[in-house]
N, C-alpha and C. Protein backbone atom coordinates (compact mmCIF):
# COMPACT_ATOMS: atom_id res chain seq x y z
N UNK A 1 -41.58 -13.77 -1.25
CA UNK A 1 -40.28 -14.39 -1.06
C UNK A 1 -40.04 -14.61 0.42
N UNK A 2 -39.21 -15.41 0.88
CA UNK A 2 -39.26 -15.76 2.12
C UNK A 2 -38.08 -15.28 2.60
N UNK A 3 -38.05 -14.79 3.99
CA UNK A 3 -37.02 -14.29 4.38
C UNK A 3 -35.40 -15.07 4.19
N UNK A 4 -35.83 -16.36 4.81
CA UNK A 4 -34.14 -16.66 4.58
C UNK A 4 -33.75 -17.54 3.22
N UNK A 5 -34.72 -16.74 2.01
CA UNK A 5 -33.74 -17.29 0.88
C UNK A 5 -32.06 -16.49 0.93
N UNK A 6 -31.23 -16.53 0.23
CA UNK A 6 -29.80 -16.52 -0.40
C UNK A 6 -30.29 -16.19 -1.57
N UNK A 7 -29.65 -14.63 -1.49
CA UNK A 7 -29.45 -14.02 -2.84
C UNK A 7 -27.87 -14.15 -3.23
N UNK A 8 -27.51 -14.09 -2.80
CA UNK A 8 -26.28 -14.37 -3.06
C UNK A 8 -24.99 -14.75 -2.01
N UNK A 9 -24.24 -15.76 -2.47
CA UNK A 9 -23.37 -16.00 -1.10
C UNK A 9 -21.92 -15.53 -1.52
N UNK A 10 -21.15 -15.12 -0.34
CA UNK A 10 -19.65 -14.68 -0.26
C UNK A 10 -18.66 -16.17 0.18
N UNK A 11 -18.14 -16.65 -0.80
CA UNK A 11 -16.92 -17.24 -0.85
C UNK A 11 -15.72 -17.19 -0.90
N UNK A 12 -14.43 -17.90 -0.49
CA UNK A 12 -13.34 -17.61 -0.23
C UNK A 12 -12.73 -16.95 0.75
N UNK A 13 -11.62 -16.38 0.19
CA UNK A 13 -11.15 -15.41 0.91
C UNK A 13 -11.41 -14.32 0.76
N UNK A 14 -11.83 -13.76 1.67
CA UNK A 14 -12.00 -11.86 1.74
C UNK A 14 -10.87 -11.23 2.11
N UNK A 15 -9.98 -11.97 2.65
CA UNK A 15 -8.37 -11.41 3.06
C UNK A 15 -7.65 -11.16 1.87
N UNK A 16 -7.84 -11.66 0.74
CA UNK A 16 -7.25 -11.62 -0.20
C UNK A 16 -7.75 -9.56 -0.73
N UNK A 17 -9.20 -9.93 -0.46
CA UNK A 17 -9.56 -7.77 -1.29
C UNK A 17 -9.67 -7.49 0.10
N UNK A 18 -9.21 -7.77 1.29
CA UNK A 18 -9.06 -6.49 1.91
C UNK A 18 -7.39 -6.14 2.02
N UNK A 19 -6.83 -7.23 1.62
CA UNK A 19 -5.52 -7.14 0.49
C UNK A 19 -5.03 -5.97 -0.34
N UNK A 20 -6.31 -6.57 -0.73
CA UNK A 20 -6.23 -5.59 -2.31
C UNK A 20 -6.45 -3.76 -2.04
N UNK A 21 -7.26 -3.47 -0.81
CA UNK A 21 -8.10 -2.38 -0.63
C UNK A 21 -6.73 -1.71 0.36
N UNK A 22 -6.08 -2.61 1.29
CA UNK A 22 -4.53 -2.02 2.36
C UNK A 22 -3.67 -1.92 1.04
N UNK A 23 -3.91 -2.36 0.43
CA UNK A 23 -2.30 -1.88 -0.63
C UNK A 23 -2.78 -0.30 -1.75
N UNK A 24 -3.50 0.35 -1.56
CA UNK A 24 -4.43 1.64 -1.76
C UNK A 24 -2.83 1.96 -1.70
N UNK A 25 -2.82 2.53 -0.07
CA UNK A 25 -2.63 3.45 0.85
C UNK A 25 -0.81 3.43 0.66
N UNK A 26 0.17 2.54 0.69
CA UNK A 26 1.03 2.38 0.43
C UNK A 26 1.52 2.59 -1.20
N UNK A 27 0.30 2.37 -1.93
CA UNK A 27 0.52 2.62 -3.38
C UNK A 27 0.81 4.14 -3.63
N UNK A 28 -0.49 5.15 -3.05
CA UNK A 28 -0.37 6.71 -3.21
C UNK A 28 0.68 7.08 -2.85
N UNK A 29 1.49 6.39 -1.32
CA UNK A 29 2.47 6.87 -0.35
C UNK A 29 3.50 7.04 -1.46
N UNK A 30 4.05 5.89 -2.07
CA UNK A 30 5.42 5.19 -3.01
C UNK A 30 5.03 6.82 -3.92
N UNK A 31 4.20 6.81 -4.53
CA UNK A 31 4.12 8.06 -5.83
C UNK A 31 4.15 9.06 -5.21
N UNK A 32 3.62 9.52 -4.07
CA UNK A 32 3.86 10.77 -3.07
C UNK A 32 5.32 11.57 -2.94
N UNK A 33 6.01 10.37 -2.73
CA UNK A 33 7.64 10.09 -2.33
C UNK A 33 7.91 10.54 -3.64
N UNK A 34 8.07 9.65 -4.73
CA UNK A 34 8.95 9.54 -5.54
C UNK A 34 8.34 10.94 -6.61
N UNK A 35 7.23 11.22 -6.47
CA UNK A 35 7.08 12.29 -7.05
C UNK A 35 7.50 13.96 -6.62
N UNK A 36 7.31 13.73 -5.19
CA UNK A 36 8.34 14.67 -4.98
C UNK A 36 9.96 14.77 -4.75
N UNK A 37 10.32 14.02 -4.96
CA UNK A 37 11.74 13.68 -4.71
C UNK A 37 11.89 14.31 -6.35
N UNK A 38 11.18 13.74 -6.99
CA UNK A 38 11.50 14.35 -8.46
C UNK A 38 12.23 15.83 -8.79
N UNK A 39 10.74 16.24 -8.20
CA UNK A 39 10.98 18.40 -7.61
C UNK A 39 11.61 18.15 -7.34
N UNK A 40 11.82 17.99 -6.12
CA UNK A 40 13.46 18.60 -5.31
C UNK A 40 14.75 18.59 -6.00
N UNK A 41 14.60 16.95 -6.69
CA UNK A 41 15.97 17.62 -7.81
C UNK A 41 15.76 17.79 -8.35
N UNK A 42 14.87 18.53 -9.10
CA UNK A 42 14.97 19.38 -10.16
C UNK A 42 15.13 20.35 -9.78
N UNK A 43 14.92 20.47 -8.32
CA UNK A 43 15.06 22.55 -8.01
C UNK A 43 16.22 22.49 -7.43
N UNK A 44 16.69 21.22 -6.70
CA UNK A 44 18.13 21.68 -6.25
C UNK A 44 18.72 20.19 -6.36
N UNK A 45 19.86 20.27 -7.78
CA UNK A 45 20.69 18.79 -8.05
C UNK A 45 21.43 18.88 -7.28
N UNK A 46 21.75 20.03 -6.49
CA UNK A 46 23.62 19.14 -5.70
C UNK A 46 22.92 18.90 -4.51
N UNK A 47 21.87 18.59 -4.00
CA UNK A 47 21.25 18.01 -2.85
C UNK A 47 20.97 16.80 -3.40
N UNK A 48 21.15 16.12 -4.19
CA UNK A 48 20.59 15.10 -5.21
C UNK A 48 21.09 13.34 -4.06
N UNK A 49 21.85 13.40 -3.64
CA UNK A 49 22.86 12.26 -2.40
C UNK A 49 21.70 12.48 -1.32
N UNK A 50 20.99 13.69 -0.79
CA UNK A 50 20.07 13.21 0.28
C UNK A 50 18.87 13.49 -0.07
N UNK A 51 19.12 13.97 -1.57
CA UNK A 51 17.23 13.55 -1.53
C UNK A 51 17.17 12.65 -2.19
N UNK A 52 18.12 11.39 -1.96
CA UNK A 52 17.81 10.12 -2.84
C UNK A 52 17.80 9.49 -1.18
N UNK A 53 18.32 9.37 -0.53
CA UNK A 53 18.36 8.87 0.68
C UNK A 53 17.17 8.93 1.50
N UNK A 54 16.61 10.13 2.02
CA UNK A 54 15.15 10.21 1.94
C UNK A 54 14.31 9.95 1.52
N UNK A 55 14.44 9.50 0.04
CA UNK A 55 13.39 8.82 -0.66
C UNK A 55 13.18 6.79 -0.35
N UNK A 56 15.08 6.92 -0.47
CA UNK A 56 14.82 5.09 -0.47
C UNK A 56 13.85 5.02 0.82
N UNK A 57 14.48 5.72 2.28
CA UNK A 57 13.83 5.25 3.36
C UNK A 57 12.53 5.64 3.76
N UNK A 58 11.54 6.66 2.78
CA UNK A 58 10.54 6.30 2.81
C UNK A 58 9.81 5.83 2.04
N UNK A 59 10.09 5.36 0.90
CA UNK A 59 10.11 4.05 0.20
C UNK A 59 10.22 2.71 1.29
N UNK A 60 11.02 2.40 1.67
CA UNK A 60 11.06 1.97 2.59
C UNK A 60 9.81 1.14 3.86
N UNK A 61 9.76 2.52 4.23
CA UNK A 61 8.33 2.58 5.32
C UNK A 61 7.50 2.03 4.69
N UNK A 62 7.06 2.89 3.41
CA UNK A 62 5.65 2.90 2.29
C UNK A 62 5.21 1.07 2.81
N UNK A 63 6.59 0.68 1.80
CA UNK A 63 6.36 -1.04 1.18
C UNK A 63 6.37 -1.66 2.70
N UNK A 64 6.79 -1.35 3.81
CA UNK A 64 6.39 -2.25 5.05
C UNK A 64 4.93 -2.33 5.52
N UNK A 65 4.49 -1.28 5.07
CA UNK A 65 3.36 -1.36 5.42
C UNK A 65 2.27 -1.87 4.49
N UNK A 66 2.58 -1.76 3.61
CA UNK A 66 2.27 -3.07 2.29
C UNK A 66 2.74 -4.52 2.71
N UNK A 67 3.63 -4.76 3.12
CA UNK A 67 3.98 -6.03 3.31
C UNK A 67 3.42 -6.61 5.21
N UNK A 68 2.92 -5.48 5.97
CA UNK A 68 2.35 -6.11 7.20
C UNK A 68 0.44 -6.25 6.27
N UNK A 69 0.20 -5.49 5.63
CA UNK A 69 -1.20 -5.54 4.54
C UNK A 69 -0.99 -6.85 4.52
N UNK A 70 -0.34 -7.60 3.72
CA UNK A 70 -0.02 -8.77 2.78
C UNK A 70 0.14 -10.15 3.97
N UNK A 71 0.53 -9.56 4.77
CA UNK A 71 0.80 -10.80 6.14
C UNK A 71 -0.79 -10.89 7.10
N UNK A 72 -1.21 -10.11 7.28
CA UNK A 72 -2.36 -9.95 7.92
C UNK A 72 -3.44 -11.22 7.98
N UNK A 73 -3.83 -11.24 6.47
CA UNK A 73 -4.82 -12.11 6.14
C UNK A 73 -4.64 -13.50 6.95
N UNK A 74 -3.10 -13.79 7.10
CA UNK A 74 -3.06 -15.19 6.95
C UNK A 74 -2.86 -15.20 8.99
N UNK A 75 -2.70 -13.84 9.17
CA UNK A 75 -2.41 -14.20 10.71
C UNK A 75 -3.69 -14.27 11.29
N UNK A 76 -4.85 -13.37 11.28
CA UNK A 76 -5.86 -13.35 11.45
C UNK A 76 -6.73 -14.21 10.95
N UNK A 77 -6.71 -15.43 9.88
CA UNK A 77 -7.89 -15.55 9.13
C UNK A 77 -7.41 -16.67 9.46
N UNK A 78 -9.00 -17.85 9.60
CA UNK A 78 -9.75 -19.03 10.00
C UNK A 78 -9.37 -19.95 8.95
């Protein structure tokens, strides 16, 4: 076989799965949050007003950084 056959070629966009691969990390974050926010009120309801507040705003964070993921491709890519 000769060196520069093509076994196979990469088309499209790759911004799109490295997309797919930055939204991981923000996905675990969101269930991290909201799963412990769970505990907490369950172990203590009359804190229930700031451990919902804590949660939206790192909820919050999580999805920004999902949404600079999601912007990336198109700032960087040819």
């Amino acid at each position: 076989m000769a060196a520069t056959e093509t076994l196979a070629a990469v088309s499209g966009s790759l911004g799109s799965i490295g997309y797919g691969l930055s939204a991981i990390g923000p996905g675990i974050g969101v269930g991290i949050i909201f799963g412990n926010g769970t505990q907490a009120l369950a172990r203590q309801p009359e804190a229930a007003g700031l451990i919902r507040a804590n949660q939206i705003l790192g909820f919050a964070f999580c999805e920004a950084l999902a949404l600079i993921g999601i912007v990336m491709p198109f700032v960087f890519g040819q």
